[in-house]
Protein backbone atom coordinates (compact mmCIF):
# COMPACT_ATOMS: atom_id res chain seq x y z
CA UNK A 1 -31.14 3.48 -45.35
CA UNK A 2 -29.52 6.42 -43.66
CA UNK A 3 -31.38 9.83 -43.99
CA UNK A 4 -29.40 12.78 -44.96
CA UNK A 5 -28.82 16.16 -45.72
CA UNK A 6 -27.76 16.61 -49.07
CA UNK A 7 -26.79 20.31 -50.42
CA UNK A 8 -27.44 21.46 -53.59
CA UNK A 9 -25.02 21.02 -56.21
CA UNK A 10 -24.29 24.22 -58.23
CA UNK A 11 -26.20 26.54 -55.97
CA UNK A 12 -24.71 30.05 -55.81
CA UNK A 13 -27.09 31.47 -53.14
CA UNK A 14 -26.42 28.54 -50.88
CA UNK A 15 -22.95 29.22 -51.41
CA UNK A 16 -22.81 32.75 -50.60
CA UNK A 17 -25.25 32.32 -47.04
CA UNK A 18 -22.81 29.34 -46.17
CA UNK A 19 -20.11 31.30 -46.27
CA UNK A 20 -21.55 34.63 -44.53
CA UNK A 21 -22.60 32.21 -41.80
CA UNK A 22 -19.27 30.44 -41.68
CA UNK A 23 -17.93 34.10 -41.46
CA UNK A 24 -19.67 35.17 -38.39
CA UNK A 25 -18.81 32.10 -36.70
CA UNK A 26 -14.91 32.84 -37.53
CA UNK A 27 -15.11 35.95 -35.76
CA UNK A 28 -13.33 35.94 -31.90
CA UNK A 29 -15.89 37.25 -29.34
CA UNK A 30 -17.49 40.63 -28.82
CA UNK A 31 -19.31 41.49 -25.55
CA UNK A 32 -20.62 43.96 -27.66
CA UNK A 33 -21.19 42.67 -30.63
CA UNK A 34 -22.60 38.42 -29.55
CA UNK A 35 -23.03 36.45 -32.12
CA UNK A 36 -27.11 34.80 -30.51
CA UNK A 37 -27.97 31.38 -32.80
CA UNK A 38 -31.83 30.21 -32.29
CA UNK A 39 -33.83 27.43 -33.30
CA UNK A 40 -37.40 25.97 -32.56
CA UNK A 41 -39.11 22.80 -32.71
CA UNK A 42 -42.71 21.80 -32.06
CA UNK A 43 -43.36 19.04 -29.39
CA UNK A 44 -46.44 16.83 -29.10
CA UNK A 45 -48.01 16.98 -25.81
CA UNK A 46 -48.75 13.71 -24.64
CA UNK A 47 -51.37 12.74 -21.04
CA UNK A 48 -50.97 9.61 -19.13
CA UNK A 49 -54.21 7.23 -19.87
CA UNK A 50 -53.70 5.58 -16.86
CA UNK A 51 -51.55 6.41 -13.70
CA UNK A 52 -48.04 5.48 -13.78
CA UNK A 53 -46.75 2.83 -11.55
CA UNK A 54 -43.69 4.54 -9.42
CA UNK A 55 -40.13 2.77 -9.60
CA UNK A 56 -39.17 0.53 -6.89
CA UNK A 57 -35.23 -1.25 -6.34
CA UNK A 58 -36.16 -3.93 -8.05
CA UNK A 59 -38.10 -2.06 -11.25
CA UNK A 60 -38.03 1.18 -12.86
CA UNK A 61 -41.01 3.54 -13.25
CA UNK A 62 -43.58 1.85 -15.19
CA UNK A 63 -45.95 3.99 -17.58
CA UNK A 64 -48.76 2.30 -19.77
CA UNK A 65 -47.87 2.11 -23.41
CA UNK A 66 -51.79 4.17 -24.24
CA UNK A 67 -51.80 8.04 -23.99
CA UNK A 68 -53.56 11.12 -24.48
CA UNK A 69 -52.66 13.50 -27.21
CA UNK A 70 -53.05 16.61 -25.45
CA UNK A 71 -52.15 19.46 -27.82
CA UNK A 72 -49.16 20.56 -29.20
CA UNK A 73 -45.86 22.95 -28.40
CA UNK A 74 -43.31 24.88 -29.42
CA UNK A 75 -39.42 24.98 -28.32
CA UNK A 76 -37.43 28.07 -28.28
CA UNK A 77 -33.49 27.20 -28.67
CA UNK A 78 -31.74 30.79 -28.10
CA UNK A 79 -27.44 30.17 -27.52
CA UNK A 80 -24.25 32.29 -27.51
CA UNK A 81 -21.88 29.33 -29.11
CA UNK A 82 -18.33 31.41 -27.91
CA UNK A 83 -19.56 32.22 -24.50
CA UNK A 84 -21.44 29.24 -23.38
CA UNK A 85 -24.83 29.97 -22.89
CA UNK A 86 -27.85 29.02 -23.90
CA UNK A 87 -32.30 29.52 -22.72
CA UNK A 88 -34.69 27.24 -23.86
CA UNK A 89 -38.40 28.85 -23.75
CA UNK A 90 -41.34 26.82 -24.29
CA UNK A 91 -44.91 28.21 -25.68
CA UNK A 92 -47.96 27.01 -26.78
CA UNK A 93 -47.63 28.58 -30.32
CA UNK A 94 -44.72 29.28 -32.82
CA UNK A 95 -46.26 32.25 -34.97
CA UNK A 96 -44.26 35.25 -36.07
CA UNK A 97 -45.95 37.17 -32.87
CA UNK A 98 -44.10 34.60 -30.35
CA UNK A 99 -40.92 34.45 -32.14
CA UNK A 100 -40.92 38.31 -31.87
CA UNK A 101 -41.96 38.55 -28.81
CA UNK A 102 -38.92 36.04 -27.66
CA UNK A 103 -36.06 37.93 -28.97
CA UNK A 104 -37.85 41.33 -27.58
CA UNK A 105 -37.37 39.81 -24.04
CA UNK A 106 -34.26 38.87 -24.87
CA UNK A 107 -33.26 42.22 -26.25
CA UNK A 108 -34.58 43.82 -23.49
CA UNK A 109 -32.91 42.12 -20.65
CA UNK A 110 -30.06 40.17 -21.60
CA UNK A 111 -28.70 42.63 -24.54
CA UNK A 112 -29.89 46.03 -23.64
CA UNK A 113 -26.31 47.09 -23.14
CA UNK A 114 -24.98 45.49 -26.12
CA UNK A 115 -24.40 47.35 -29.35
CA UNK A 116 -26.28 45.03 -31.72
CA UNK A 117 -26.76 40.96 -31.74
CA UNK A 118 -25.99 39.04 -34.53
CA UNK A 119 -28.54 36.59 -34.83
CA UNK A 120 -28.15 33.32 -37.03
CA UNK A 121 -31.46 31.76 -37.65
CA UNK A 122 -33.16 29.80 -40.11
CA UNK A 123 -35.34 30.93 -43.42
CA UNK A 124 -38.72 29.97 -41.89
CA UNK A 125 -41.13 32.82 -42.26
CA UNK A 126 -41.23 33.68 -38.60
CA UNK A 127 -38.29 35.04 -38.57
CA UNK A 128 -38.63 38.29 -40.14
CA UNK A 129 -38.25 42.14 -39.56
CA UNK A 130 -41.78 42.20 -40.34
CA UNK A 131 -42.62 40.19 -37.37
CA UNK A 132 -41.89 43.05 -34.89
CA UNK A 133 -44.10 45.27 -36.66
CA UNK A 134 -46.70 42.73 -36.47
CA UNK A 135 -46.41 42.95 -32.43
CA UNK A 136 -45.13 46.26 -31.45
CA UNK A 137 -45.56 49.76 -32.85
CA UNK A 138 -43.81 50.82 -35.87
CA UNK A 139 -41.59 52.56 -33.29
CA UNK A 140 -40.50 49.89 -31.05
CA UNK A 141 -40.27 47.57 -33.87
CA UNK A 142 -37.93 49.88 -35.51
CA UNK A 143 -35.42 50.24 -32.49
CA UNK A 144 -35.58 46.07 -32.06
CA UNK A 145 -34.61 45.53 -35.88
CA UNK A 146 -31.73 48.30 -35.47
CA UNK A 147 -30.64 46.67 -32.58
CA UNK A 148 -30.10 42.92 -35.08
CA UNK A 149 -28.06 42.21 -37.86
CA UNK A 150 -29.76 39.04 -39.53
CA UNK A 151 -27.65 36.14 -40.60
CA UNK A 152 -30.17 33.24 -42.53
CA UNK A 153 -28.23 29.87 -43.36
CA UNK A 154 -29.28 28.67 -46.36
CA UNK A 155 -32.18 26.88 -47.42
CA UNK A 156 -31.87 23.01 -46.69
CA UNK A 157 -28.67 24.12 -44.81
CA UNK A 158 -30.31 24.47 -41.22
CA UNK A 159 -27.55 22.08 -39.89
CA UNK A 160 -25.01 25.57 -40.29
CA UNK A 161 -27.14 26.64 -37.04
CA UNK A 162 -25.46 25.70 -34.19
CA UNK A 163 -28.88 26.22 -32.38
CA UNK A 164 -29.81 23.18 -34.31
CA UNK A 165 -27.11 20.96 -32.68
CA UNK A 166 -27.77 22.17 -29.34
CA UNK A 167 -31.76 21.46 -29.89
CA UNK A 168 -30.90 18.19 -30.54
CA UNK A 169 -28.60 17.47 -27.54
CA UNK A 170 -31.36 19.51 -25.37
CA UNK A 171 -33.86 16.82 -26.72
CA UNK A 172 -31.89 14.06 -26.39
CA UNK A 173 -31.11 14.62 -22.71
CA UNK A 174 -34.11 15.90 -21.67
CA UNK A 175 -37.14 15.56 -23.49
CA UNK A 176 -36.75 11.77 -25.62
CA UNK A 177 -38.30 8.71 -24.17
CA UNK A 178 -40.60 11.31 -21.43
CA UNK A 179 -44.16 12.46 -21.64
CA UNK A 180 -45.03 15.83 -20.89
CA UNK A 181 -48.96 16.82 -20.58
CA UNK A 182 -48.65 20.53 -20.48
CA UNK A 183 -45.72 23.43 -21.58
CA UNK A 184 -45.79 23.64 -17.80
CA UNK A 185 -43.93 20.98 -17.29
CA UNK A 186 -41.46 20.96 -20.58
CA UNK A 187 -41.08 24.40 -19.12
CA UNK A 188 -39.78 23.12 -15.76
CA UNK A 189 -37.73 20.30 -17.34
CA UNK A 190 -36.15 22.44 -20.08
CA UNK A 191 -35.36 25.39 -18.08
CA UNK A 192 -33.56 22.91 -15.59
CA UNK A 193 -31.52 21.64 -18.55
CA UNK A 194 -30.36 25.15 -19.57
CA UNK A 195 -29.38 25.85 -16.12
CA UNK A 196 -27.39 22.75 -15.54
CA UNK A 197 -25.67 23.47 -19.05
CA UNK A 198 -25.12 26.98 -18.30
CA UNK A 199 -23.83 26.16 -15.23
CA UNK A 200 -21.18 24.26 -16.75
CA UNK A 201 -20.04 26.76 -19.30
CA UNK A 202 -19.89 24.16 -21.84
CA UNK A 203 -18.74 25.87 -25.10
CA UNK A 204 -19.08 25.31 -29.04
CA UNK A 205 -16.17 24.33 -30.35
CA UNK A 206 -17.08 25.03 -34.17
CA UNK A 207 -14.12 23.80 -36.60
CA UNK A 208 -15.93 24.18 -39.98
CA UNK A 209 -14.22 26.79 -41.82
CA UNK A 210 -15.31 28.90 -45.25
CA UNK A 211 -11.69 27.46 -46.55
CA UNK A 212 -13.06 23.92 -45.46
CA UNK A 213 -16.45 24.57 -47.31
CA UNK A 214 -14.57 25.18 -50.59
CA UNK A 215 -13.16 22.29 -50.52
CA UNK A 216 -15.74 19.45 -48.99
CA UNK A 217 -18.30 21.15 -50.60
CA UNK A 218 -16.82 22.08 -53.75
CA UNK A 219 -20.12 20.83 -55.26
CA UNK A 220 -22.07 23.51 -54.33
CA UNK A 221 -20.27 26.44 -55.69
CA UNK A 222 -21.08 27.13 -59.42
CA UNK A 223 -18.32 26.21 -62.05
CA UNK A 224 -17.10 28.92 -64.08
């Protein structure tokens, strides 16, 4: 058994955020304008019962099979797909007052310049306007929404978010098959990985197309 993601068949309103994501990834890059795609995930903090036995030439690192739940996390995925970059933050929560308070920082430092980010997320109920006016005063939150233009993918569509893809080669390569006790230390590991990656200027190369969509997805559009 193989698990998948199936779209909806007939589905006008997945159609029509498919395509206005699809259309935002066709367009060629705009220092001014960036298209920013984020994505979180929650992580399971995990103690060592007993202490690990260090690797040697002739045997790795051994760790005893028995842990300590310690908690949980929460994994920030912020990347520009055209220009190569990409942060990874790392908090104890994800409510709608962390999310905003991540893209504040982000609007803030890295995009203070810019004219306005468009930023592809997810439908989870984080990501709202409403969150900034649940953080910051009604004028602050103001300026940070004018300073977005919101682009959802559809419901049970997440894998449209190229955030997605590069949360799951982040966790891949640096946080599957390792324990981590505290955010402290995902912190260190993660913000390593986005460092290295940046480093490299490794690009998304994204090929699917709204003209490609119509096609190998004709089930989803309605038939008139």
């Amino acid at each position: 058994m193989a698990y998948w993601v199936i779209p909806p068949e007939s589905d006008a309103e997945f159609a029509a955020s498919m395509e206005e994501v699809l259309d935002v990834y066709a367009r060629p890059y705009d220092i001014w304008y960036p298209v920013l795609c984020m994505d979180e995930q929650p992580i399971q903090l995990l103690k060592e019962s007993r202490q690990p036995i260090a690797g040697t030439k002739t045997h790795p690192r051994r760790v005893d099979y028995e842990y300590e739940r310690a908690g949980t996390a929460s994994i920030f995925m912020f990347c520009e797909p055209l220009s190569g970059w990409r942060q990874v933050s790392v908090r104890a929560r994800r409510t709608k007052v962390d999310w905003a308070q991540e893209v504040e920082e982000l609007l803030r430092t890295r995009y203070a310049s810019v004219e306005k980010v468009i930023l592809v997320s997810d439908n989870l109920n984080t990501h709202t306007k409403g969150a900034f006016y649940e953080t910051f005063e009604p004028e602050k939150a103001r300026a940070l929404v004018r300073h977005l233009e919101f682009c959802h993918t559809p419901k049970h569509g997440s894998w449209l978010n190229i955030a997605e893809n590069e949360l799951s080669a982040m966790t891949r390569q640096c946080i599957t098959g390792r324990r981590f006790a505290t955010v402290e230390e995902i912190r260190e590991e993660t913000t390593a990985w986005h460092d290295h990656s940046n480093a490299r200027q490794r690009g998304v190369d994204w090929q699917f197309k709204v003209d490609d969509a119509r096609v190998k997805l004709k089930s989803v559009y309605p038939k008139l």
